[in-house]
C-alpha atoms as a PDB file:
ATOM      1  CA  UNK A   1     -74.913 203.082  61.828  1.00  0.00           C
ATOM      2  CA  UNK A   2     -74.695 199.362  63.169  1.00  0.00           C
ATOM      3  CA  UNK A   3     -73.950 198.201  59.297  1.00  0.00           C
ATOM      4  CA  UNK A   4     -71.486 201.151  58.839  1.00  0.00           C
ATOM      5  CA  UNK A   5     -69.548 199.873  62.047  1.00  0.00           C
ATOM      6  CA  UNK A   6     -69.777 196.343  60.860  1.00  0.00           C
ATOM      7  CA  UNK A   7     -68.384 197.023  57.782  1.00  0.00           C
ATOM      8  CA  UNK A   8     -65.270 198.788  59.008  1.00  0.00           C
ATOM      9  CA  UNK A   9     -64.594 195.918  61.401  1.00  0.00           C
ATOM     10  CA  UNK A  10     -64.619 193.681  58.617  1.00  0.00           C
ATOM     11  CA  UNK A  11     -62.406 195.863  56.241  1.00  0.00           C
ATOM     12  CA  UNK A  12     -60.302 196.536  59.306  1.00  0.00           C
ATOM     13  CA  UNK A  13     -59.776 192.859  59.952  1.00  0.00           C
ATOM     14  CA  UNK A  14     -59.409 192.075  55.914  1.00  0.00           C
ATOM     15  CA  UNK A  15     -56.463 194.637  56.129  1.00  0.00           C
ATOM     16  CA  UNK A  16     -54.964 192.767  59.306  1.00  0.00           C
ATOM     17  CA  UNK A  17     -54.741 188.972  58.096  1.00  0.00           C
ATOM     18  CA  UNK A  18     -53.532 190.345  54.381  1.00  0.00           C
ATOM     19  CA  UNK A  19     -50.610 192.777  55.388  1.00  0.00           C
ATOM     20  CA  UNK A  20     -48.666 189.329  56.993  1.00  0.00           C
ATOM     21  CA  UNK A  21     -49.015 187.806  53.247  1.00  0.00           C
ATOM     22  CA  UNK A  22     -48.653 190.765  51.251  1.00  0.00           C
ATOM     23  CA  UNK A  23     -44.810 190.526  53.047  1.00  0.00           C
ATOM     24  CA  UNK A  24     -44.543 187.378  52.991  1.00  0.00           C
ATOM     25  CA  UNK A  25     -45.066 187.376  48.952  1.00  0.00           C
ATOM     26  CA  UNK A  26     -42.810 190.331  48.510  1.00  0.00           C
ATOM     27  CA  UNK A  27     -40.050 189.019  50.048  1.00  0.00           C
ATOM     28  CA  UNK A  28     -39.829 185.896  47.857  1.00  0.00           C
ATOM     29  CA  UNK A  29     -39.826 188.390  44.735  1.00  0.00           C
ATOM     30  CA  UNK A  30     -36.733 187.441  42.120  1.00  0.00           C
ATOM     31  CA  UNK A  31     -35.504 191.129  42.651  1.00  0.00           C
ATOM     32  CA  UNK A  32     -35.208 190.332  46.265  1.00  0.00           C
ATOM     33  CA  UNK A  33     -33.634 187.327  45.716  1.00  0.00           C
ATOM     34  CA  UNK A  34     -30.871 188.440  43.788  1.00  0.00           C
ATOM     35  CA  UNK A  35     -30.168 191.686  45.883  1.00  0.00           C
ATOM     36  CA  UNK A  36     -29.537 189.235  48.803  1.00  0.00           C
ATOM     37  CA  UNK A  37     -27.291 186.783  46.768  1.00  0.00           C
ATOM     38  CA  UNK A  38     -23.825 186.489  45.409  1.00  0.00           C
ATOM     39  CA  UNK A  39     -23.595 185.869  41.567  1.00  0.00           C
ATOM     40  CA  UNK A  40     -22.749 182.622  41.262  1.00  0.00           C
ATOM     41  CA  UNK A  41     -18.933 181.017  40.969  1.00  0.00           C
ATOM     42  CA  UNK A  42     -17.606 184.580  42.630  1.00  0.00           C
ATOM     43  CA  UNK A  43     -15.202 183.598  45.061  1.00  0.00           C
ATOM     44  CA  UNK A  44     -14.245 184.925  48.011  1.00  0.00           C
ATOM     45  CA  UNK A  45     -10.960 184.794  50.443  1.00  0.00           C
ATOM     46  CA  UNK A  46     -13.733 183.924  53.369  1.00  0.00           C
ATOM     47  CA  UNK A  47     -14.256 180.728  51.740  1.00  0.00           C
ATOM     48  CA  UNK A  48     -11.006 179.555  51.689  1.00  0.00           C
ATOM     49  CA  UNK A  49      -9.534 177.340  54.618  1.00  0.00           C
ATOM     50  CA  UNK A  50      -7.163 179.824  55.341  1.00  0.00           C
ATOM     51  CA  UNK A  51      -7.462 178.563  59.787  1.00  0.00           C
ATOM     52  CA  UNK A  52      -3.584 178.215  60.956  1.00  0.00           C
ATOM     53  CA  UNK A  53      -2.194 179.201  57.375  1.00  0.00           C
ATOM     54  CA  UNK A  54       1.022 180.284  59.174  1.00  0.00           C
ATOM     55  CA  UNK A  55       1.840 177.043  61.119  1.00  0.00           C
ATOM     56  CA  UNK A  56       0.496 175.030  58.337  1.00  0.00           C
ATOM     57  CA  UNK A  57       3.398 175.878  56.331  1.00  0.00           C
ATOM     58  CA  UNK A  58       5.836 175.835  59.436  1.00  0.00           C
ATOM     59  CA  UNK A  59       4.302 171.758  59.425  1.00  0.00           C
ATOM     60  CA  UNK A  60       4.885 171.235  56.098  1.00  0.00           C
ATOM     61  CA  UNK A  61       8.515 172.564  56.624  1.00  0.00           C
ATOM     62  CA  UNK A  62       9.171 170.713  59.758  1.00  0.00           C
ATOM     63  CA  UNK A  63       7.996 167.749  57.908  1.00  0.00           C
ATOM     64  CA  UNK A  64      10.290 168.265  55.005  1.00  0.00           C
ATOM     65  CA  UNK A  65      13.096 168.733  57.250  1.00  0.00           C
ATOM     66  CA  UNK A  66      12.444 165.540  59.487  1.00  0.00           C
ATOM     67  CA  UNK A  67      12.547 163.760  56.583  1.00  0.00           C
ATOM     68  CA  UNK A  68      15.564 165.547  54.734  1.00  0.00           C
ATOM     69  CA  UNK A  69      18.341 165.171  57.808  1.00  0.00           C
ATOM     70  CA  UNK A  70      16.981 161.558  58.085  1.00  0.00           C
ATOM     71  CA  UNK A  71      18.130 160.285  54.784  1.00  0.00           C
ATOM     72  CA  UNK A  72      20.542 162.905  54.217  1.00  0.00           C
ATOM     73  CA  UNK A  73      23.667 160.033  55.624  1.00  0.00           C
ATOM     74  CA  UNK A  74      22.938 157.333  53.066  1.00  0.00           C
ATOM     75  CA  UNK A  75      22.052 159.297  50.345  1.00  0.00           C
ATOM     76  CA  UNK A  76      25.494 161.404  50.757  1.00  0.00           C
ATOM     77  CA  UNK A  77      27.556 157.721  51.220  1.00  0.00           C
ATOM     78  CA  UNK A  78      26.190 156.044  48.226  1.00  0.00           C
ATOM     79  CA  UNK A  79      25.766 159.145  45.794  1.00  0.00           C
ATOM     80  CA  UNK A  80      29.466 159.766  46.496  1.00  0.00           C
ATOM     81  CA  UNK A  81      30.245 156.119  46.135  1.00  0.00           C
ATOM     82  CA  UNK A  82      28.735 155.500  42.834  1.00  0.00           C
ATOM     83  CA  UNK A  83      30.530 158.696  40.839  1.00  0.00           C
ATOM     84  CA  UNK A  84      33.856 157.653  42.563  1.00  0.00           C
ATOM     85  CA  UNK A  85      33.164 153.578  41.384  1.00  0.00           C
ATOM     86  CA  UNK A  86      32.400 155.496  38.065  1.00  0.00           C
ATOM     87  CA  UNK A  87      35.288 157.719  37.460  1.00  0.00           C
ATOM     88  CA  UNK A  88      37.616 155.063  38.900  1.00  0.00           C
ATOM     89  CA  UNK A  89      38.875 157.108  41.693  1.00  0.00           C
ATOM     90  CA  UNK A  90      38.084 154.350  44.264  1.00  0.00           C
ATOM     91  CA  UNK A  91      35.400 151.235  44.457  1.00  0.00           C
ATOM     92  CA  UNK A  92      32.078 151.448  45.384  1.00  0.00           C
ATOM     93  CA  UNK A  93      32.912 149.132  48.329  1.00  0.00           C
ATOM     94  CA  UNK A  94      35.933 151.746  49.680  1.00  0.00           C
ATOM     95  CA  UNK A  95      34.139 154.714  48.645  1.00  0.00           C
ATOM     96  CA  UNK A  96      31.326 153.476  50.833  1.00  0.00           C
ATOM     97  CA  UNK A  97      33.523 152.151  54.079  1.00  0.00           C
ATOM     98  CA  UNK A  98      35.250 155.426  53.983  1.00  0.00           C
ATOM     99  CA  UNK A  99      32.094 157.741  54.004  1.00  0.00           C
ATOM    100  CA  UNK A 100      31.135 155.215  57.292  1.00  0.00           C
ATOM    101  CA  UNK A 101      34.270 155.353  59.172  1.00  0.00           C
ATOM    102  CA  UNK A 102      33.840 158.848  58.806  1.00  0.00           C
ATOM    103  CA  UNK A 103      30.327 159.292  60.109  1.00  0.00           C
ATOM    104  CA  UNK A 104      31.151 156.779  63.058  1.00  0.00           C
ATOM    105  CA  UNK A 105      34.738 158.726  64.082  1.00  0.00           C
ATOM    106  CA  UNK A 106      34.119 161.840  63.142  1.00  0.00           C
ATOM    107  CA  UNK A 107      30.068 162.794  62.967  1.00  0.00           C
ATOM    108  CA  UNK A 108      30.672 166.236  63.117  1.00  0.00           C
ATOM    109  CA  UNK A 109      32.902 166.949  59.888  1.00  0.00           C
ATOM    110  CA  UNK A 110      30.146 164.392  57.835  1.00  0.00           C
ATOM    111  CA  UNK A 111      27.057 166.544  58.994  1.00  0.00           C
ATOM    112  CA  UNK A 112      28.848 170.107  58.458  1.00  0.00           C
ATOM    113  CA  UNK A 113      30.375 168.720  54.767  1.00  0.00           C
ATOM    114  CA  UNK A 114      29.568 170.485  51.491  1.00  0.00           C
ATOM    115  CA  UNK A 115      28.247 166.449  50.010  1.00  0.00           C
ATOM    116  CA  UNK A 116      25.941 166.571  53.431  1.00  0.00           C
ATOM    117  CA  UNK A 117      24.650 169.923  52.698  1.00  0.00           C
ATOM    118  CA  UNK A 118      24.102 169.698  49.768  1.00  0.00           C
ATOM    119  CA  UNK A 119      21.731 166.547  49.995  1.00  0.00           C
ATOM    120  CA  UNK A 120      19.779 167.500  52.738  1.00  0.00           C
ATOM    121  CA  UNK A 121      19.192 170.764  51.301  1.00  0.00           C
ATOM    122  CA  UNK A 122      17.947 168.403  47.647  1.00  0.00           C
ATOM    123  CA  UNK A 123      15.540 166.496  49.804  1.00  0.00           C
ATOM    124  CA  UNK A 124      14.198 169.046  52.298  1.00  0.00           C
ATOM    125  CA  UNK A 125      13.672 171.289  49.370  1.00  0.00           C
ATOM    126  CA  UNK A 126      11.648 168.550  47.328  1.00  0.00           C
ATOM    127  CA  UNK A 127       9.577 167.526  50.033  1.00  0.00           C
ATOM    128  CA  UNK A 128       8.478 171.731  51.625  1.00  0.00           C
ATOM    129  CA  UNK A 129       7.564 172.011  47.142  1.00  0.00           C
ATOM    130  CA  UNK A 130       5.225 168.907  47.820  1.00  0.00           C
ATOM    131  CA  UNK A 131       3.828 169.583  50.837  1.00  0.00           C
ATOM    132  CA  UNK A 132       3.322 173.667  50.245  1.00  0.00           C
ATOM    133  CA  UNK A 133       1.142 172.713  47.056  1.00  0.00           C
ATOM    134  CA  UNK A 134      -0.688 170.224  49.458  1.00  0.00           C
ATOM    135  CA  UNK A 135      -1.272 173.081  51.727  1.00  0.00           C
ATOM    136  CA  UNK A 136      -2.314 175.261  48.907  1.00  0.00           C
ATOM    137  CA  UNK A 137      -4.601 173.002  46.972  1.00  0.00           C
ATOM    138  CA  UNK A 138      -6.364 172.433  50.841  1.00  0.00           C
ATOM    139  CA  UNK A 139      -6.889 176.180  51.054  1.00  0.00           C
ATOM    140  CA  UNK A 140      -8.223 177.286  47.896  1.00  0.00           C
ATOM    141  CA  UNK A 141     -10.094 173.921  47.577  1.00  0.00           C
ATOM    142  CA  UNK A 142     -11.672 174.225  51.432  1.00  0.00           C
ATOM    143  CA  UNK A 143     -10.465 170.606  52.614  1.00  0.00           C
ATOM    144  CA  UNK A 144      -8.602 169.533  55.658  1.00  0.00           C
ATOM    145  CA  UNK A 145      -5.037 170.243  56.341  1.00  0.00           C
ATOM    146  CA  UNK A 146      -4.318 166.951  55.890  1.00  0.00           C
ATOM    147  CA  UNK A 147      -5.652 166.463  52.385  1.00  0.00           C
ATOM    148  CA  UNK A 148      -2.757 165.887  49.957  1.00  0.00           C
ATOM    149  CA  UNK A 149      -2.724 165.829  46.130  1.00  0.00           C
ATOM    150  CA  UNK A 150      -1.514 164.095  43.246  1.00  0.00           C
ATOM    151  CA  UNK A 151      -2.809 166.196  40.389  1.00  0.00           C
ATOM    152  CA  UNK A 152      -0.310 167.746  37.351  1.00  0.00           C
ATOM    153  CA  UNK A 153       0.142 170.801  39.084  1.00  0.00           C
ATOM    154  CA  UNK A 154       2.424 168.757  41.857  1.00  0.00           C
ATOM    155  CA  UNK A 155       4.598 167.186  39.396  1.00  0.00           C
ATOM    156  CA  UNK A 156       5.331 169.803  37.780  1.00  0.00           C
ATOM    157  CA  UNK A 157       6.279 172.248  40.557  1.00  0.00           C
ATOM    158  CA  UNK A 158       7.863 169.129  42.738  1.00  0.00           C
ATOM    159  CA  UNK A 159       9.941 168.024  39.385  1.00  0.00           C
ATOM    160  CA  UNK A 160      10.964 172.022  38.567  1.00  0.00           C
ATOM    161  CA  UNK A 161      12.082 172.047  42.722  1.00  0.00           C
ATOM    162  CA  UNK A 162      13.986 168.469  42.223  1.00  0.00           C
ATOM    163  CA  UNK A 163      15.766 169.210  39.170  1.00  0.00           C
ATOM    164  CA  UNK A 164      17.271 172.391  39.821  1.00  0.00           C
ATOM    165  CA  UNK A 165      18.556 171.350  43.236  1.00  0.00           C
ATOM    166  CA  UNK A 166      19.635 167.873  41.801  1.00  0.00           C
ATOM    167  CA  UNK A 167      21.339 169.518  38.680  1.00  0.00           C
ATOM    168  CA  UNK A 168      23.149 171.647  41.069  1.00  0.00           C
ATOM    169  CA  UNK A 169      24.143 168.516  43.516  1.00  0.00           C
ATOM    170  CA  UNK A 170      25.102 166.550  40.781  1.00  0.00           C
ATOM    171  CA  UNK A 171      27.145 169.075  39.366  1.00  0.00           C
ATOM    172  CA  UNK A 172      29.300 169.552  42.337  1.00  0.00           C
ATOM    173  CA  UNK A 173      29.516 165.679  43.562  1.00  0.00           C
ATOM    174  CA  UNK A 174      30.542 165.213  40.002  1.00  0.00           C
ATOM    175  CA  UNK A 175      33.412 167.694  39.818  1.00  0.00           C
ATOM    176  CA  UNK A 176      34.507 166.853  43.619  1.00  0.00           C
ATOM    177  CA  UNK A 177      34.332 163.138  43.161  1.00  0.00           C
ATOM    178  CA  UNK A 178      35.233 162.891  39.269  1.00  0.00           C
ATOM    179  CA  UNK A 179      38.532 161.180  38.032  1.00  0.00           C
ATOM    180  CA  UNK A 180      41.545 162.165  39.554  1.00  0.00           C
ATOM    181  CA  UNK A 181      43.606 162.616  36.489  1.00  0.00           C
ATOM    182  CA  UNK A 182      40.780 165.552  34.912  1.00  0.00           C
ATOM    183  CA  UNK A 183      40.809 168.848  36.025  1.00  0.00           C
ATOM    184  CA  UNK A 184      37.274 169.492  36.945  1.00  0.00           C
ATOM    185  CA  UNK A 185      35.281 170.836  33.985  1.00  0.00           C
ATOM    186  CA  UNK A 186      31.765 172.341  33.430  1.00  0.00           C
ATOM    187  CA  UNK A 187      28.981 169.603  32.997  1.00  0.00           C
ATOM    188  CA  UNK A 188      28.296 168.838  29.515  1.00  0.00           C
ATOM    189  CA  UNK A 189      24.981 169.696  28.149  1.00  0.00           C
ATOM    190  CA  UNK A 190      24.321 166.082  27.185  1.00  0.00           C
ATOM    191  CA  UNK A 191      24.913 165.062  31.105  1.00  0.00           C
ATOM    192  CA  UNK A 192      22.723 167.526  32.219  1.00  0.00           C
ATOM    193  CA  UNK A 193      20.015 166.478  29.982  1.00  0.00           C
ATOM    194  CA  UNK A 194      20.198 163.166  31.131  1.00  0.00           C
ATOM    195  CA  UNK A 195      20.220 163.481  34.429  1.00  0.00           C
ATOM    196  CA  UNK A 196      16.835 165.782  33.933  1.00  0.00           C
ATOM    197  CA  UNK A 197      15.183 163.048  32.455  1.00  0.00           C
ATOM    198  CA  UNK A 198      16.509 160.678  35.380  1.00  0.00           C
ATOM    199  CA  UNK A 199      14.872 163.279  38.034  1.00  0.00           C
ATOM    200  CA  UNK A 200      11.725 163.568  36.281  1.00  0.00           C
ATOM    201  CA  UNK A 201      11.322 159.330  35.989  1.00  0.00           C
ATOM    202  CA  UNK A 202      12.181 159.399  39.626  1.00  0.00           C
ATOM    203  CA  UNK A 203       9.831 162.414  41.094  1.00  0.00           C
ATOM    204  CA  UNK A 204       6.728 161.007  38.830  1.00  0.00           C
ATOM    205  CA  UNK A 205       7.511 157.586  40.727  1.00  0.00           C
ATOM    206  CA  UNK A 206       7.671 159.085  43.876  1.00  0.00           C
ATOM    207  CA  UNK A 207       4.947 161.969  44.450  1.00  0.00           C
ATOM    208  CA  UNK A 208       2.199 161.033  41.776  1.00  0.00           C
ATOM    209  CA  UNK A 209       2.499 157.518  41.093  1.00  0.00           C
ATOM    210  CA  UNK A 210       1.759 156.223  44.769  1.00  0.00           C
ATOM    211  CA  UNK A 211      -1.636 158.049  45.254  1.00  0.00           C
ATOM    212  CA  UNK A 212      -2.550 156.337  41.949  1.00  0.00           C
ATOM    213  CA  UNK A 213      -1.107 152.627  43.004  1.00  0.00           C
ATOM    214  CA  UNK A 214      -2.395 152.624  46.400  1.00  0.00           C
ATOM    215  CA  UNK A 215      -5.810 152.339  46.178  1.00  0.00           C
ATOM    216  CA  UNK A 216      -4.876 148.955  43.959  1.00  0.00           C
ATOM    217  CA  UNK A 217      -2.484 147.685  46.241  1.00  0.00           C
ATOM    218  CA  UNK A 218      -5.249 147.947  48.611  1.00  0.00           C
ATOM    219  CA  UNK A 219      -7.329 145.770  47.034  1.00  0.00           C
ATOM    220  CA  UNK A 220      -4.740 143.096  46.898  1.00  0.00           C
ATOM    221  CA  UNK A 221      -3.614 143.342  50.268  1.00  0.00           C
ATOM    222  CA  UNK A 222      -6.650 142.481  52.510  1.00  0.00           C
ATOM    223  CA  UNK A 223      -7.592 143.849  55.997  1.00  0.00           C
ATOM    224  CA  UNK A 224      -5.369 141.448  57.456  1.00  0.00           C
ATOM    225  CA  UNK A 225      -1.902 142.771  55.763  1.00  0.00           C
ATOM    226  CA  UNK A 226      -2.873 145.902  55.854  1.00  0.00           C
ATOM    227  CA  UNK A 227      -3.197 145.768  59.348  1.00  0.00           C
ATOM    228  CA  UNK A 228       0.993 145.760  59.389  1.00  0.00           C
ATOM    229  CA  UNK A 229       1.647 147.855  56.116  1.00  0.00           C
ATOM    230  CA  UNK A 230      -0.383 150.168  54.699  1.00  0.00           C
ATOM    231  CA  UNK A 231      -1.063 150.231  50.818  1.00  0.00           C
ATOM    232  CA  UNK A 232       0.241 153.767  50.738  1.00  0.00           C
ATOM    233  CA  UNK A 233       3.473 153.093  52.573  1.00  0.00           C
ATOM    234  CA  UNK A 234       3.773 149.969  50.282  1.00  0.00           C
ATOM    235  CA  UNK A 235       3.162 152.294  47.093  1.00  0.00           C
ATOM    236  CA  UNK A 236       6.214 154.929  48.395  1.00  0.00           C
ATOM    237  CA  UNK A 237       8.017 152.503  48.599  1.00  0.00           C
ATOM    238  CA  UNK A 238       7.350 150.480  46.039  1.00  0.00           C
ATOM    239  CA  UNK A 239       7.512 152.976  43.348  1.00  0.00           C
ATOM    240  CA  UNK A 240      10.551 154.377  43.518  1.00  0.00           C
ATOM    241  CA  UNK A 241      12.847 151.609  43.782  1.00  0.00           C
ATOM    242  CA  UNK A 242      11.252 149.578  40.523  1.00  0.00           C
ATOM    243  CA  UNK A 243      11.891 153.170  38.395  1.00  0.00           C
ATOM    244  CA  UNK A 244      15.496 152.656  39.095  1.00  0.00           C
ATOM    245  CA  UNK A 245      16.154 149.303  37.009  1.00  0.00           C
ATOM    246  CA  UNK A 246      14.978 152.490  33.701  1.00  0.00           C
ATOM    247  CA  UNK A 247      16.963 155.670  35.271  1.00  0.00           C
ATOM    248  CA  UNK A 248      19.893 154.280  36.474  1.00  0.00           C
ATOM    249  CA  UNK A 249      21.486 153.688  32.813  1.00  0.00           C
ATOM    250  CA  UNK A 250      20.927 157.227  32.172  1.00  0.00           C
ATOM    251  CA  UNK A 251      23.042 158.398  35.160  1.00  0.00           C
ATOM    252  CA  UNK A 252      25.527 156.053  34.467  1.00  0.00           C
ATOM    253  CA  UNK A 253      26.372 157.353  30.697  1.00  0.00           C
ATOM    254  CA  UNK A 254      25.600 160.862  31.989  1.00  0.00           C
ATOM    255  CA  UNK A 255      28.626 160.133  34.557  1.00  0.00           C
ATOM    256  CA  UNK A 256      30.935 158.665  31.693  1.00  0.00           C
ATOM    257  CA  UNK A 257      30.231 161.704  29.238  1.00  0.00           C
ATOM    258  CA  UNK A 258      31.869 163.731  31.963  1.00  0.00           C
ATOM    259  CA  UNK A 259      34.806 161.374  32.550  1.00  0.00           C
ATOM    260  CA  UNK A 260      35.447 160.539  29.668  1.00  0.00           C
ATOM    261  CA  UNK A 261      35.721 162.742  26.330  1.00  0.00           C
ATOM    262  CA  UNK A 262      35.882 161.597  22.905  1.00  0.00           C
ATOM    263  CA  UNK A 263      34.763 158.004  23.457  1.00  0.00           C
ATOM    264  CA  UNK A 264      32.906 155.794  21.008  1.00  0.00           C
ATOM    265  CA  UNK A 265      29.264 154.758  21.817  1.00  0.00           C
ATOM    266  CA  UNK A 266      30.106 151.238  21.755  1.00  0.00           C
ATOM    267  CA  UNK A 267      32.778 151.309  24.773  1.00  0.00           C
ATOM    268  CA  UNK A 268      30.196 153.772  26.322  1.00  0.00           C
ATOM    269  CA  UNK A 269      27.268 151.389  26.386  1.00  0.00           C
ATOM    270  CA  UNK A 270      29.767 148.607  27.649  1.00  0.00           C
ATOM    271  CA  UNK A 271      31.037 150.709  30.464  1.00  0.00           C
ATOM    272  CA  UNK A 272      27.043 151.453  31.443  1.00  0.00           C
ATOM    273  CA  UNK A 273      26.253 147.866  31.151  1.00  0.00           C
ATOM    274  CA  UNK A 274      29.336 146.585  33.114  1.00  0.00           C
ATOM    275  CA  UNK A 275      28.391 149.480  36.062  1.00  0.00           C
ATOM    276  CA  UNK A 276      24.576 148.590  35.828  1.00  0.00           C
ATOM    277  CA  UNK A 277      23.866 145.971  37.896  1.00  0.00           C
ATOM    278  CA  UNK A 278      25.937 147.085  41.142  1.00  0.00           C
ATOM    279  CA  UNK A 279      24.765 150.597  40.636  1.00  0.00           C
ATOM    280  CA  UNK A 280      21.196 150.577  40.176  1.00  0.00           C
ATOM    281  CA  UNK A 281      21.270 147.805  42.974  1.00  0.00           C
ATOM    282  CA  UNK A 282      22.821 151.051  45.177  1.00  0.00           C
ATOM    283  CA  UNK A 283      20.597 153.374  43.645  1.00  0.00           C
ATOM    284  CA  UNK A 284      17.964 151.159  44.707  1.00  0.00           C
ATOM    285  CA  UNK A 285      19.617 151.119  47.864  1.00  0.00           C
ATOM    286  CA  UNK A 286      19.630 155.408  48.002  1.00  0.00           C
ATOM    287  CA  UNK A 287      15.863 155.525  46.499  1.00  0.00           C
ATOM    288  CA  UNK A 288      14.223 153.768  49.193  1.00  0.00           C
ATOM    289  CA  UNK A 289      15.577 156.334  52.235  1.00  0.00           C
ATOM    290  CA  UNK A 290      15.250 158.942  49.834  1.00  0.00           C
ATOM    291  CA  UNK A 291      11.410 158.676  48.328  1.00  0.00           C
ATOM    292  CA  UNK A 292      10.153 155.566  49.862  1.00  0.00           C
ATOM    293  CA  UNK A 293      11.473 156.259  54.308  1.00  0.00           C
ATOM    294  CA  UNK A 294      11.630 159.762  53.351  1.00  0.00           C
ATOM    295  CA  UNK A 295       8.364 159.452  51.141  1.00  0.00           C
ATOM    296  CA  UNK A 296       6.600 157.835  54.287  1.00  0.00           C
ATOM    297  CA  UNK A 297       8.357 160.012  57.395  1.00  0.00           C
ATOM    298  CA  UNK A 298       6.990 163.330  55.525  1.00  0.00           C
ATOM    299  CA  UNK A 299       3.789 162.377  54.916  1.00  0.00           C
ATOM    300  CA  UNK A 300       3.248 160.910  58.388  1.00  0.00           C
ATOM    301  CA  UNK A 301       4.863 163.982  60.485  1.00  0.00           C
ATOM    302  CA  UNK A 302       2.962 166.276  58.430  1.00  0.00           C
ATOM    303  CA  UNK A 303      -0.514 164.394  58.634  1.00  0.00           C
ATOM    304  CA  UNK A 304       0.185 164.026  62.588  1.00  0.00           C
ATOM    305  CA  UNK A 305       0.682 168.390  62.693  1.00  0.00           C
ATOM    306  CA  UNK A 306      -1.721 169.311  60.479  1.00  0.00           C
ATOM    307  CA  UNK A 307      -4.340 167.234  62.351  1.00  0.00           C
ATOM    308  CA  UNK A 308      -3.321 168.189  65.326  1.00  0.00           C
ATOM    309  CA  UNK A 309      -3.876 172.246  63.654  1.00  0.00           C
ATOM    310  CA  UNK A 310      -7.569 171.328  62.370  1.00  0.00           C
END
């Protein structure tokens, strides 16, 4: 009886200290494994940074807007001054004290003008196209708010956004501001296809080029200059401007295809080389509010919200 009751002990006590392992083991099984896993690269709407989606997009808006009513005045005096210089309705110089005289006397009539309108709506329209696919690339990607983009997928939705508004404002300043002697007339074909490829030289310079420069510019710079400028303000600015001294030919003899009809190449090409200097000078001049101030007020109001929403 003593061995008996020794024996069960033992068993009893084997029992004990194996159950623990027996579960341990079991639960490291590869069926149990897998019933407790995902399969892998399903995705799921929980890991997307979807936190303040809403006033995300009111920030990138807000941005876009700050930045479109800011540059909206120049852009609208030396847009209109060029196609009056180049259908010969008045000189650049006029063109461009009139516009001022205007905005100084009488502020109100400038701001609530179709040419006004038109431009901020251009710019502010650009800018919400960049900064929404910034806010979408951060979401589906699970980075900050603040995390912007210069992939393919930007250029081509910023460039689509850009040259339909800018085909559509070019249109009208062209057939408001054209000669005086033509009745206004639809927009060739040819025009139109130049001023696409002008748009698409100038929104490659302006939302993926900089991203790409900067980090070289950096480099060259040193802590102690970029103490006062940064390398990415530098690039915006930078960019935009130098793509001028290639696009501005092409809206010149887009301009003179609609002024002009049935005019030999060789007094075109004299007429865009006589214009050139003075107008890509004023381009210049509308580029660097427009991409390079605008360029750097948008990105900095929206990096200050969207912080500020993390």
């Amino acid at each position: 009886m003593g061995e008996e009751s020794v024996q069960r002990v033992v068993a009893s006590s084997r029992d004990a200290t194996a159950s623990p392992v027996s579960v341990h083991v079991d639960s490291w099984r590869p069926s149990a494994i897998a019933s407790k896993t995902e399969p892998i690269g399903k995705s799921t709407a929980s890991s997307w940074n979807t936190r303040n989606l809403g006033l995300r997009l009111g920030a990138d808006f807000t941005a876009a807007a700050a930045a479109g009513v800011l540059v909206a005045p120049i852009i609208t005096v030396i847009d209109r001054g060029i196609i009056e210089n180049a259908s010969g309705r008045n000189t650049l110089g006029e063109s461009i004290k009139s516009s001022l005289r205007q905005i100084i006397f009488r502020p109100h009539r400038f701001v609530f003008s179709k040419p006004f309108a038109l431009i901020f709506s251009l710019y502010c329209g650009t800018y919400m196209t960049a900064n929404s696919i910034d806010t979408a690339s951060s979401t589906l990607r699970t980075q900050p708010a603040c995390t912007t983009t210069a992939g393919p997928s930007k250029f081509v939705a910023t460039s689509a956004s850009n040259l339909a508004l800018c085909l559509y404002k070019d249109s009208r300043f062209t057939q408001m501001f054209g000669s005086p002697n033509q009745i206004p007339r639809p927009v060739p074909a040819a025009t139109f296809a130049l001023f696409t490829l002008r748009d698409c030289l100038t929104v490659f310079a302006s939302f993926n080029l900089p991203p790409l420069i900067a980090p070289h510019l950096s480099r060259q710079f040193g802590d102690s200059l970029e103490k006062h400028i940064s390398s990415a303000s530098a690039a915006q600015f930078l960019t935009p401007a130098a793509v001028q001294l290639v696009s501005t030919p092409l809206h010149l003899l887009g301009l003179d295809l609609y002024n002009r009809e049935n005019v030999r190449w060789q007094e075109r090409a004299g007429k865009v080389a006589k214009d050139w200097a003075k107008s890509c000078f004023a381009r210049i001049g509308r580029i660097i509010p427009a991409f390079g101030v605008g360029g750097v007020v948008n990105m900095r109001v929206r990096k200050g919200l969207m912080e500020k929403l993390e």
